[in-house]
Protein backbone atom coordinates (compact mmCIF):
# COMPACT_ATOMS: atom_id res chain seq x y z
CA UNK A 1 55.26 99.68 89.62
CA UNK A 2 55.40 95.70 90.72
CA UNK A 3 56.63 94.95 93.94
CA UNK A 4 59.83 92.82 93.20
CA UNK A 5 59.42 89.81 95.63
CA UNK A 6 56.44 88.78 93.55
CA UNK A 7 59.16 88.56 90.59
CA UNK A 8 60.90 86.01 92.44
CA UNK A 9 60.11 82.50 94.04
CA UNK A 10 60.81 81.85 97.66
CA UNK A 11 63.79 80.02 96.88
CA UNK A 12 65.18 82.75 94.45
CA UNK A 13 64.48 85.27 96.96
CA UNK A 14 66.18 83.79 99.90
CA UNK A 15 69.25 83.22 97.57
CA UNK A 16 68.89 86.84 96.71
CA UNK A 17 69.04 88.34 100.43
CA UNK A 18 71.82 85.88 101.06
CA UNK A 19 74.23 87.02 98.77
CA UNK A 20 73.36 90.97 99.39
CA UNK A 21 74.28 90.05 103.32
CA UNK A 22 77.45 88.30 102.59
CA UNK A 23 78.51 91.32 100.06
CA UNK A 24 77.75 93.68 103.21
CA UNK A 25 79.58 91.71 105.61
CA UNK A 26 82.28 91.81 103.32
CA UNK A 27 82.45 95.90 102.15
CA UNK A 28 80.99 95.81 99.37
CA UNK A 29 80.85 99.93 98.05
CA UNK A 30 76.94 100.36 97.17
CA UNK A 31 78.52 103.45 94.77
CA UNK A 32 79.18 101.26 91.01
CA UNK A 33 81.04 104.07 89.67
CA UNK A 34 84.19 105.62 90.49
CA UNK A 35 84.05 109.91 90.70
CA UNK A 36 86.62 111.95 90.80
CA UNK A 37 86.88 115.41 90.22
CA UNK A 38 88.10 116.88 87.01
CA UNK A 39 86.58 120.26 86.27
CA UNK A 40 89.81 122.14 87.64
CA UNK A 41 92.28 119.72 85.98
CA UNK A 42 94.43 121.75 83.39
CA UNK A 43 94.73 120.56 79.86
CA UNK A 44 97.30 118.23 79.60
CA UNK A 45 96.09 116.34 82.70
CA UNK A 46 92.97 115.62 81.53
CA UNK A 47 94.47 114.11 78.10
CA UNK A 48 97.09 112.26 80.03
CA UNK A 49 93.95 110.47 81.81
CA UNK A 50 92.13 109.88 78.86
CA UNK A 51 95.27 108.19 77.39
CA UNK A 52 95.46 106.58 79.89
CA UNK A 53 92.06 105.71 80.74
CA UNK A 54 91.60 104.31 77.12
CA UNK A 55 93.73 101.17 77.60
CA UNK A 56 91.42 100.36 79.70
CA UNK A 57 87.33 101.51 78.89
CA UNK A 58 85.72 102.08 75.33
CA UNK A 59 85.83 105.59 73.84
CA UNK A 60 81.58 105.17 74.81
CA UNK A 61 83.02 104.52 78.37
CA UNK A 62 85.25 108.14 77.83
CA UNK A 63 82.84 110.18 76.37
CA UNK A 64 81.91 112.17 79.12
CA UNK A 65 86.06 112.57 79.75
CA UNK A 66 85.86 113.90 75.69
CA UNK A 67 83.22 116.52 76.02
CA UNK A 68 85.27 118.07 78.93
CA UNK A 69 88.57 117.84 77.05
CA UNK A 70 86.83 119.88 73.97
CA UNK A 71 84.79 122.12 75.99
CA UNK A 72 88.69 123.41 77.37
CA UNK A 73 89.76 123.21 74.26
CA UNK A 74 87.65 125.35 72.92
CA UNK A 75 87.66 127.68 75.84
CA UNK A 76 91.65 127.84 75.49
CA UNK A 77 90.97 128.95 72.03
């Protein structure tokens, strides 16, 4: 593997390491995804959330969200 400063030129760099300080200074969350729990989540919850959910992300986006919906489906079954 590279090193990634040799990617970049000084200028780049600099620009780089600026804008990573000012998104710390400001709270920028290092986590880009949002987790919450859902394994214990009855049924009905879980489709409510997907409903929901699917104004808002692709059904690529949900997928993960589907599989658990027909896993308890099927396990309700």
């Amino acid at each position: 593997m590279g090193n990634l400063r040799n990617k970049y030129t000084d200028e780049e760099w600099y620009e780089l390491e600026v804008s990573i300080e000012k998104d710390r200074r400001n709270g920028k969350p290092d986590d880009l995804f949002l987790s919450i729990p859902i394994y214990n989540e009855d049924l009905d919850k879980l489709r409510k959330i997907r409903n929901y959910l699917s104004e808002f992300y692709s059904d690529y986006n949900l997928l993960n969200l589907d599989k658990w919906i027909n896993w308890k489906t099927n396990e309700n079954n």
